[in-house]
N, C-alpha and C. Protein backbone atom coordinates (compact mmCIF):
# COMPACT_ATOMS: atom_id res chain seq x y z
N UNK A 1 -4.83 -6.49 -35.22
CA UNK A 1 -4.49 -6.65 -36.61
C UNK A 1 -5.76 -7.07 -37.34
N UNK A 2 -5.97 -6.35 -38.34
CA UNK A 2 -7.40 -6.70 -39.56
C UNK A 2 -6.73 -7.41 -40.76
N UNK A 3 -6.84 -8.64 -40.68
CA UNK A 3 -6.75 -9.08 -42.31
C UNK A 3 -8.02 -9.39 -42.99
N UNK A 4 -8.05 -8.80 -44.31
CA UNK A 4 -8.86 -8.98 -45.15
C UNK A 4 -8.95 -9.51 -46.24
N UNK A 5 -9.84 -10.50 -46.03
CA UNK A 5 -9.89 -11.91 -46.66
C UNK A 5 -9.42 -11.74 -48.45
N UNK A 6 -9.23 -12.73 -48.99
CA UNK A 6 -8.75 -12.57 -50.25
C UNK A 6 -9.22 -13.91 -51.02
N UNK A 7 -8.75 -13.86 -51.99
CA UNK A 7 -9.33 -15.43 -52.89
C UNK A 7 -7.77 -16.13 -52.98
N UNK A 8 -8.08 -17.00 -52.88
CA UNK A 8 -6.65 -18.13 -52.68
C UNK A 8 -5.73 -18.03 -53.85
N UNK A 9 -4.57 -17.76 -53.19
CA UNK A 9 -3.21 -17.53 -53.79
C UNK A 9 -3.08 -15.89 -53.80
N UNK A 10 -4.05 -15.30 -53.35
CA UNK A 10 -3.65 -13.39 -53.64
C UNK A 10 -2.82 -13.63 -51.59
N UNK A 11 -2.40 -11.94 -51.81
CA UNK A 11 -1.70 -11.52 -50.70
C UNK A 11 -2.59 -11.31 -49.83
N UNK A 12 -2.97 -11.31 -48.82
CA UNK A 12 -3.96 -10.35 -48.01
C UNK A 12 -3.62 -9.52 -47.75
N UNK A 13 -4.61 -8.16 -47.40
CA UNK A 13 -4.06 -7.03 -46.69
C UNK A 13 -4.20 -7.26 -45.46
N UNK A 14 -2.72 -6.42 -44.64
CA UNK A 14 -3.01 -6.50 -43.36
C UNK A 14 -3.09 -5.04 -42.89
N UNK A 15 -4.22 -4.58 -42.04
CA UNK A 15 -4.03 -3.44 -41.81
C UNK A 15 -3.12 -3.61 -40.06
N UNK A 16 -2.51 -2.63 -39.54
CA UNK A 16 -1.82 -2.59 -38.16
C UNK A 16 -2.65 -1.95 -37.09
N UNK A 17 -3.11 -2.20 -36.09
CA UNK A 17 -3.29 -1.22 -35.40
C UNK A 17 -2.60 -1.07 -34.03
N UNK A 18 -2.72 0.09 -33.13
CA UNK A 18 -2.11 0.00 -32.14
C UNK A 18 -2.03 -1.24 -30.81
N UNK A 19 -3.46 -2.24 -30.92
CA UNK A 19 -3.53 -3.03 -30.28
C UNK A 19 -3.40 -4.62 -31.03
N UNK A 20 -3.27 -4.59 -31.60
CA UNK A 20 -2.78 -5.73 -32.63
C UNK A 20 -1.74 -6.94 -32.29
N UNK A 21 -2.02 -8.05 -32.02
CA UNK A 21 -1.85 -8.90 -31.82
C UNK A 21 -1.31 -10.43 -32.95
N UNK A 22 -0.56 -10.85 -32.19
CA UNK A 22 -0.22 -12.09 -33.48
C UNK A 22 0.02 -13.16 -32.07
N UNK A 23 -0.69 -14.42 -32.81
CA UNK A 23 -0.29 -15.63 -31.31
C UNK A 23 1.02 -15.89 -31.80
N UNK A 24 1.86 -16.77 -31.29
CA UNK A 24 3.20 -17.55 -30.91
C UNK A 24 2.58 -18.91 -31.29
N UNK A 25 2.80 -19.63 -32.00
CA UNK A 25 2.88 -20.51 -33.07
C UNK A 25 3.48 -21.53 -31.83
N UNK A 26 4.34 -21.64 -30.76
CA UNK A 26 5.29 -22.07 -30.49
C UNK A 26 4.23 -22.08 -28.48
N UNK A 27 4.16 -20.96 -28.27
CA UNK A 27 3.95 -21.04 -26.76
C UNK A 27 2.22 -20.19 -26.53
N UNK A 28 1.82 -19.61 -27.91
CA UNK A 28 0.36 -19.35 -27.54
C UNK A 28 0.24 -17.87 -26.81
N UNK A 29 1.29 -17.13 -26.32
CA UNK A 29 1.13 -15.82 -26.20
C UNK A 29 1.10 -15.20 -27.74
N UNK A 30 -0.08 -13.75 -26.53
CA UNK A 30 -0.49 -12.69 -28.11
C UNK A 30 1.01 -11.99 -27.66
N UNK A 31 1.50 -11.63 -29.06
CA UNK A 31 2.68 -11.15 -28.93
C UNK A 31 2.14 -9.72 -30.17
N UNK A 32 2.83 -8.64 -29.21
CA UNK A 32 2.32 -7.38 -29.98
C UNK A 32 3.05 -7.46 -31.53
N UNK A 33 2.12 -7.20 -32.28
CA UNK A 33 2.82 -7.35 -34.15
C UNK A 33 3.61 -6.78 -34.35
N UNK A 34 3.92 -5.55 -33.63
CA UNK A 34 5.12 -5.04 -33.91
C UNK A 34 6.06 -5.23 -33.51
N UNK A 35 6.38 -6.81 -32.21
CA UNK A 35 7.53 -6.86 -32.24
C UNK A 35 7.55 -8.63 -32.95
N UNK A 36 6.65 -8.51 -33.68
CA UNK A 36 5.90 -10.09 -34.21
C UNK A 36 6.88 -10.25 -36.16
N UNK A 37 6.92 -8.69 -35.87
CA UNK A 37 7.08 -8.34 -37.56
C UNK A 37 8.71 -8.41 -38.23
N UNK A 38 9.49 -8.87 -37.74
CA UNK A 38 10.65 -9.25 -37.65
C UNK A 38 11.54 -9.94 -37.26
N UNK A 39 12.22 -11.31 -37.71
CA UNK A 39 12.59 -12.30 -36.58
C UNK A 39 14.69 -11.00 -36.66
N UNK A 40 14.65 -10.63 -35.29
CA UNK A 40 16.31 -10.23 -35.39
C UNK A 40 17.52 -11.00 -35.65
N UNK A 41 18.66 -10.89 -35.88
CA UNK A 41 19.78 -12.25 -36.03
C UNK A 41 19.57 -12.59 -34.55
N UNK A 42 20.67 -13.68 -34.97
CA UNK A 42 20.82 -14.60 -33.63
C UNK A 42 21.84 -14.31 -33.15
N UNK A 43 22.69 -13.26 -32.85
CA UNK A 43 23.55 -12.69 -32.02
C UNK A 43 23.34 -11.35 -31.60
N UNK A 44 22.13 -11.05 -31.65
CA UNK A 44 21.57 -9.65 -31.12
C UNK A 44 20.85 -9.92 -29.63
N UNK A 45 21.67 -10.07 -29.14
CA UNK A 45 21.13 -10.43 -27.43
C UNK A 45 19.77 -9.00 -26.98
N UNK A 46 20.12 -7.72 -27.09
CA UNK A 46 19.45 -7.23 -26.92
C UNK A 46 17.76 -7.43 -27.17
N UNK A 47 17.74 -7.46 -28.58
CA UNK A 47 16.42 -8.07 -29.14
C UNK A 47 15.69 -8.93 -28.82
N UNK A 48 16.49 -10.21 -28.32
CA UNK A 48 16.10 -11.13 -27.97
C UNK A 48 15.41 -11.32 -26.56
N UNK A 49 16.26 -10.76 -25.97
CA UNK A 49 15.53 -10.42 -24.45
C UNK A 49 14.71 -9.54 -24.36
N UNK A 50 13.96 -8.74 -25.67
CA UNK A 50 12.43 -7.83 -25.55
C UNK A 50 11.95 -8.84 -25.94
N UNK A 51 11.93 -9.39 -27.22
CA UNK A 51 11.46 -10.69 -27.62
C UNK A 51 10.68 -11.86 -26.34
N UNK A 52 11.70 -11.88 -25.90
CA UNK A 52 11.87 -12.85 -24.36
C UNK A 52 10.44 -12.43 -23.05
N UNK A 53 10.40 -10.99 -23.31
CA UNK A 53 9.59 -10.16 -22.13
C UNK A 53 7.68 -10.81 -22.68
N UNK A 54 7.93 -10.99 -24.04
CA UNK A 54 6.57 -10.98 -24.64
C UNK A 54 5.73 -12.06 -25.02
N UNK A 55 6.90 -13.16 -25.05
CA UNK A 55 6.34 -14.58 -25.13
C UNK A 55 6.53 -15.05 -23.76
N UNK A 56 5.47 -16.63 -23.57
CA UNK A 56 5.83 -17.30 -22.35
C UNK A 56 6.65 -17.87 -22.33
N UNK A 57 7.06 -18.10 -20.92
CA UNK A 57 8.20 -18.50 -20.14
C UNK A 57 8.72 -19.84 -21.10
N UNK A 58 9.47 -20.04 -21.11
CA UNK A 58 9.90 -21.86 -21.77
C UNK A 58 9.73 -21.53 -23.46
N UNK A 59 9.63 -20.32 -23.93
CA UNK A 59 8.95 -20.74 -25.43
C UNK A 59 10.32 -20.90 -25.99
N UNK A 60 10.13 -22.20 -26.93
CA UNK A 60 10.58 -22.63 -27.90
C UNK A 60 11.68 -21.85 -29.15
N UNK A 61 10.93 -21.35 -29.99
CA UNK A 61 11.28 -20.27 -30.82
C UNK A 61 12.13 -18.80 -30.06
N UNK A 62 11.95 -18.10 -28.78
CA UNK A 62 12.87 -17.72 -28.21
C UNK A 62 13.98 -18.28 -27.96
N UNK A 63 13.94 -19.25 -27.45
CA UNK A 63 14.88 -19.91 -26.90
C UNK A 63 15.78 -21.02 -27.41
N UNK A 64 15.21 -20.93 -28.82
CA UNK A 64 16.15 -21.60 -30.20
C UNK A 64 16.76 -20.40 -31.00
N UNK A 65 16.23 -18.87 -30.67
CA UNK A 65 16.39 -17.72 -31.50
C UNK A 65 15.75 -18.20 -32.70
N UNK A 66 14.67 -18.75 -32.88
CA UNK A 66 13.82 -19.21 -34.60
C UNK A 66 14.78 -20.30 -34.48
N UNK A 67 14.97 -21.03 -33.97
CA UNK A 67 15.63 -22.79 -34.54
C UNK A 67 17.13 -22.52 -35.07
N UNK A 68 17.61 -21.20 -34.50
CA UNK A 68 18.97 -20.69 -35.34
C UNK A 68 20.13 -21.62 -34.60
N UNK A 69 20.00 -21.83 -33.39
CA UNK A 69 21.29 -22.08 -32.39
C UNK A 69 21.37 -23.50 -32.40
């Protein structure tokens, strides 16, 4: 992921790329942006367990579904 810098209070741009990365705020894995770019509800088990494959073991924010449960 390229963000490009901005003057305080504008949006930044983010450009995507195929190897693009965002850390986990919560457990410190790079978690690919594209599955970074959407938190799913909290009764979508499916989601959650790709979610699950990409962060580390014990993380927090998985395992609260975002602090939902």
């Amino acid at each position: 992921m390229l963000v490009r810098g901005t003057r305080s209070g504008e949006v930044a741009e983010v450009l995507e790329t195929d190897d693009a990365t965002v850390e986990c705020a919560y457990c410190a894995a790079d978690v690919p942006a594209r599955d970074a770019a959407a938190v799913p509800p909290k009764d979508e088990d499916e989601a959650w367990v790709k979610l699950r494959n990409v962060h580390h073991r014990g993380c927090e924010w998985v395992a609260t579904r975002a602090h939902r449960l």
